[in-house]
Protein backbone atom coordinates (compact mmCIF):
# COMPACT_ATOMS: atom_id res chain seq x y z
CA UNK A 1 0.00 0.00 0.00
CA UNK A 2 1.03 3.23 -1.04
CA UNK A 3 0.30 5.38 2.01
CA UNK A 4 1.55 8.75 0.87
CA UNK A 5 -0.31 8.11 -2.48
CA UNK A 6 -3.57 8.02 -0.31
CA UNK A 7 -2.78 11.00 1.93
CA UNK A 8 -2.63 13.09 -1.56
CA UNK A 9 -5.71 11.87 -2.37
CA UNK A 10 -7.26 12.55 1.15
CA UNK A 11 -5.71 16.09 0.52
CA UNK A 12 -6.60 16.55 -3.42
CA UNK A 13 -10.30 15.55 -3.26
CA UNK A 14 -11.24 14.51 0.13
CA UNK A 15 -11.44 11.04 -0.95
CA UNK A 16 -12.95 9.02 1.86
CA UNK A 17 -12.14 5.91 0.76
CA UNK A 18 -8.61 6.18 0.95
CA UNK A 19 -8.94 8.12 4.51
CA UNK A 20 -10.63 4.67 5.78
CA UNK A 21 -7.69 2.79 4.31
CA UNK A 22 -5.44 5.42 6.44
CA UNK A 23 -7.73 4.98 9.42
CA UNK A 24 -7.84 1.28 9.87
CA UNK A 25 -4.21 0.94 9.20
CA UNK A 26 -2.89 3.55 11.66
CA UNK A 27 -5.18 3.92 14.23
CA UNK A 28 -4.66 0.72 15.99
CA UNK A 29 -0.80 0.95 15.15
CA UNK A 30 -0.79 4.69 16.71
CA UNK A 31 -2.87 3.66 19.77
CA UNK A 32 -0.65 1.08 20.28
CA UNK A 33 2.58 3.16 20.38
CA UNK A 34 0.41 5.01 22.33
CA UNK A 35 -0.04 2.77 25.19
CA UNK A 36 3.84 1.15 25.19
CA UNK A 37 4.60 4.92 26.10
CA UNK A 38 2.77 4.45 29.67
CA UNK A 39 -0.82 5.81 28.31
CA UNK A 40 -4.46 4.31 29.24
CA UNK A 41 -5.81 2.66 26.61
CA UNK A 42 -8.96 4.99 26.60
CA UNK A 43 -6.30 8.29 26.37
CA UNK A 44 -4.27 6.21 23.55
CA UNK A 45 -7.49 5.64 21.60
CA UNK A 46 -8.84 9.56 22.12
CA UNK A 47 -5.11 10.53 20.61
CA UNK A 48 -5.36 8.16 17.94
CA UNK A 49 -8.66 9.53 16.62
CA UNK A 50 -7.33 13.08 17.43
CA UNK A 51 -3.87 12.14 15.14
CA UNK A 52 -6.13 10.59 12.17
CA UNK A 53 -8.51 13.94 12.11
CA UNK A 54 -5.44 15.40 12.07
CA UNK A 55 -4.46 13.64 9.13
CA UNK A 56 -7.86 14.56 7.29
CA UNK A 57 -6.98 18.18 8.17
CA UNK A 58 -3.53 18.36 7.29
CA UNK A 59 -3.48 15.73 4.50
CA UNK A 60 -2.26 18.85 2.51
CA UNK A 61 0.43 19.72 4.67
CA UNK A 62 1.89 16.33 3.71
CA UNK A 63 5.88 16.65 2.08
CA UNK A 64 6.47 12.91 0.82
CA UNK A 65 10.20 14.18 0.18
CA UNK A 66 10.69 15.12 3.68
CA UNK A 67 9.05 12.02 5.30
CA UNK A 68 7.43 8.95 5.39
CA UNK A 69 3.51 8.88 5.56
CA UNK A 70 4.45 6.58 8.83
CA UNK A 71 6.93 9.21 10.04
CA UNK A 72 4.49 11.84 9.58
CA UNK A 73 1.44 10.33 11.57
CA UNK A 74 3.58 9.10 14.26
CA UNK A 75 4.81 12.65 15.04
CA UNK A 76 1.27 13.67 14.70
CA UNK A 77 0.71 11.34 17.45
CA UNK A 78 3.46 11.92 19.44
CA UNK A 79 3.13 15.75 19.59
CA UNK A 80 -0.47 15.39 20.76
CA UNK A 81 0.44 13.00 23.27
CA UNK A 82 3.11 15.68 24.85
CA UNK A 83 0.19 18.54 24.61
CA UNK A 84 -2.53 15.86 26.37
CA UNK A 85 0.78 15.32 29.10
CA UNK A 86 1.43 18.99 29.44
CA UNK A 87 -2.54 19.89 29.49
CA UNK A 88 -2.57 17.19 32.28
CA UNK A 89 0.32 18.49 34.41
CA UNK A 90 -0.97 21.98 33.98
CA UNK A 91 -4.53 21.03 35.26
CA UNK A 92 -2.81 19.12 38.36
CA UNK A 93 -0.62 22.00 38.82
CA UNK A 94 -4.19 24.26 38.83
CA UNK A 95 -6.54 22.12 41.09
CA UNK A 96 -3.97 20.61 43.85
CA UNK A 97 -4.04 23.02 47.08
CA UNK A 98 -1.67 25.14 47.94
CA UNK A 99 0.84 23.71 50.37
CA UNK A 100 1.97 26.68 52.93
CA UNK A 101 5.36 25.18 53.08
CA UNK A 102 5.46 26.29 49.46
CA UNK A 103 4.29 29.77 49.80
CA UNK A 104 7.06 32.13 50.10
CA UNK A 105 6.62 34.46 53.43
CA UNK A 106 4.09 37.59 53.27
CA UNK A 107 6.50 39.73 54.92
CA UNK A 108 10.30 39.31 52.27
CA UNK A 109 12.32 41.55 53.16
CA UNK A 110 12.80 45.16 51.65
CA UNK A 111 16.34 43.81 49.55
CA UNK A 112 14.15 40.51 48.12
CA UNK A 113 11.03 42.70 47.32
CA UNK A 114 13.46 45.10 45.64
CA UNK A 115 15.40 42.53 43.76
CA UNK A 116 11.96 41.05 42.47
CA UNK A 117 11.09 44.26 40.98
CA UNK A 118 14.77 44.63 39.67
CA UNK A 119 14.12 41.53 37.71
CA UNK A 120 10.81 41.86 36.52
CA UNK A 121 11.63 45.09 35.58
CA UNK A 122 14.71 43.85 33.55
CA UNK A 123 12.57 40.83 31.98
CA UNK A 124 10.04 43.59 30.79
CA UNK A 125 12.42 45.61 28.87
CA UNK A 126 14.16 42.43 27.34
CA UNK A 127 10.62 41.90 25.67
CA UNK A 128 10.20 44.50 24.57
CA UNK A 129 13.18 44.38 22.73
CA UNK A 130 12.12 41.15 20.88
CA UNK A 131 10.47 41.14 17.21
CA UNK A 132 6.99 41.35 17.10
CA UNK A 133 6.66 37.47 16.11
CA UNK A 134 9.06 36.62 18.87
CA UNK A 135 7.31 38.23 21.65
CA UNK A 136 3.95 36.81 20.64
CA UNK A 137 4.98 33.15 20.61
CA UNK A 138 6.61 34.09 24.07
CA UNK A 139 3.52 35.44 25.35
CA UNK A 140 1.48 32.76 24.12
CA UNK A 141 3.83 29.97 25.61
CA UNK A 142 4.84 30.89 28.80
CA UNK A 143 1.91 33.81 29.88
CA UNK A 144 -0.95 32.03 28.51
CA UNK A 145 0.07 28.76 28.53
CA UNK A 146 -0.82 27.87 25.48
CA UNK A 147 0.83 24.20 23.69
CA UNK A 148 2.65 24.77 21.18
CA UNK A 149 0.23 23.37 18.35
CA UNK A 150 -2.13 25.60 19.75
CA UNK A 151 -0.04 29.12 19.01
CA UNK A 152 0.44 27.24 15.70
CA UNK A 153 -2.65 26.96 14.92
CA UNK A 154 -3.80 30.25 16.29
CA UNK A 155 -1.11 32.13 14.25
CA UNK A 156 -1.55 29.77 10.99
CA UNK A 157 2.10 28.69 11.28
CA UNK A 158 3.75 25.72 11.24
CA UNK A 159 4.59 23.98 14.30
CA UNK A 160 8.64 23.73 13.54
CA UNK A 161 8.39 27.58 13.15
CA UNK A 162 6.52 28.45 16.44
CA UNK A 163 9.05 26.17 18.54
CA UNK A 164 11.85 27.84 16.57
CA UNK A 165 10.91 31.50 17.53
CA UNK A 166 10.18 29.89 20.63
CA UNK A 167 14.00 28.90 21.34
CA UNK A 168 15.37 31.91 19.27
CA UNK A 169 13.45 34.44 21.33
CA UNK A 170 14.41 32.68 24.83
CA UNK A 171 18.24 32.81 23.57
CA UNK A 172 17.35 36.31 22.80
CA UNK A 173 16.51 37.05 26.34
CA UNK A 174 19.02 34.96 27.91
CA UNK A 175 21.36 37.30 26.09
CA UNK A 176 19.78 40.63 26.83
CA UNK A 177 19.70 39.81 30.33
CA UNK A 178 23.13 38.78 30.54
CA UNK A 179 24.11 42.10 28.86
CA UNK A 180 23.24 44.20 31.78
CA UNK A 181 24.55 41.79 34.74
């Protein structure tokens, strides 16, 4: 079977009948990758479904010269599996009570509160000396929260090119911090 011949029909003409060839081939091979990597079965089959819509969606996308039809729905899967793990860790983070050990003390002294503001301060004037794209994806990510498929698909860019701006805007800051230290 010709798998990226199908995706390029899926992505040419909708053609249905070769997404249910797609479907039945990969979705019990992605939910099973899906569960060797320490998922449920009912979270492996949710992602499965989710990578093979996403393979309807983005059947265009699709560069048979870069990779593999296989290679290409597996990182499907695997990126929505580490969104679905950092959704889950955020929502644990959210709902688990606040542990008083944990809290720093109401009353920091005048030098901490001081240095706080120093470094906020300093982190707010390093963005703003980022591009426009970089301080978006930087907002997105780290303010918001937002996965990174998310900003993608928010900002109609590819996922490679929001982590990118992602990494060059935090070496960015790393370096416009260390400037004035």
């Amino acid at each position: 079977m010709e798998w990226a011949e199908l995706i390029g029909r899926v992505a040419a003409r909708g053609d249905r009948d070769a997404f249910k060839l797609l479907f039945e081939h990969f979705s019990p091979r992605v939910k099973g990758f899906l569960v060797k990597t320490g998922m449920s079965a009912d979270s492996a089959e949710e992602i499965a479904q989710n990578t093979l819509l996403a393979v309807w969606r983005k059947a265009a996308q699709f560069d048979p010269s870069s990779a593999g039809a296989a290679a290409w729905i597996f990182t499907i899967a695997r990126n929505l599996r580490i969104d679905a793990a950092r959704r889950s860790a955020r929502q644990a983070r959210i709902s688990e009570p606040a542990d008083p050990d944990d809290m720093s003390d109401a009353a920091d002294s005048p030098e901490t509160t001081l240095t706080r503001r120093d470094d906020v301060s300093r982190v707010a004037a390093a963005l703003l000396r980022l591009s426009e794209e970089q301080s978006t994806v930087i907002r997105m990510s780290f303010i918001e929260e937002q996965p990174h498929a998310d900003i993608a698909s928010a900002l109609g860019l590819p996922l490679g090119t929001v982590k990118s701006r992602i990494r060059l805007a935090m070496i960015r800051l790393r370096n416009l911090l260390e400037e004035r230290t």
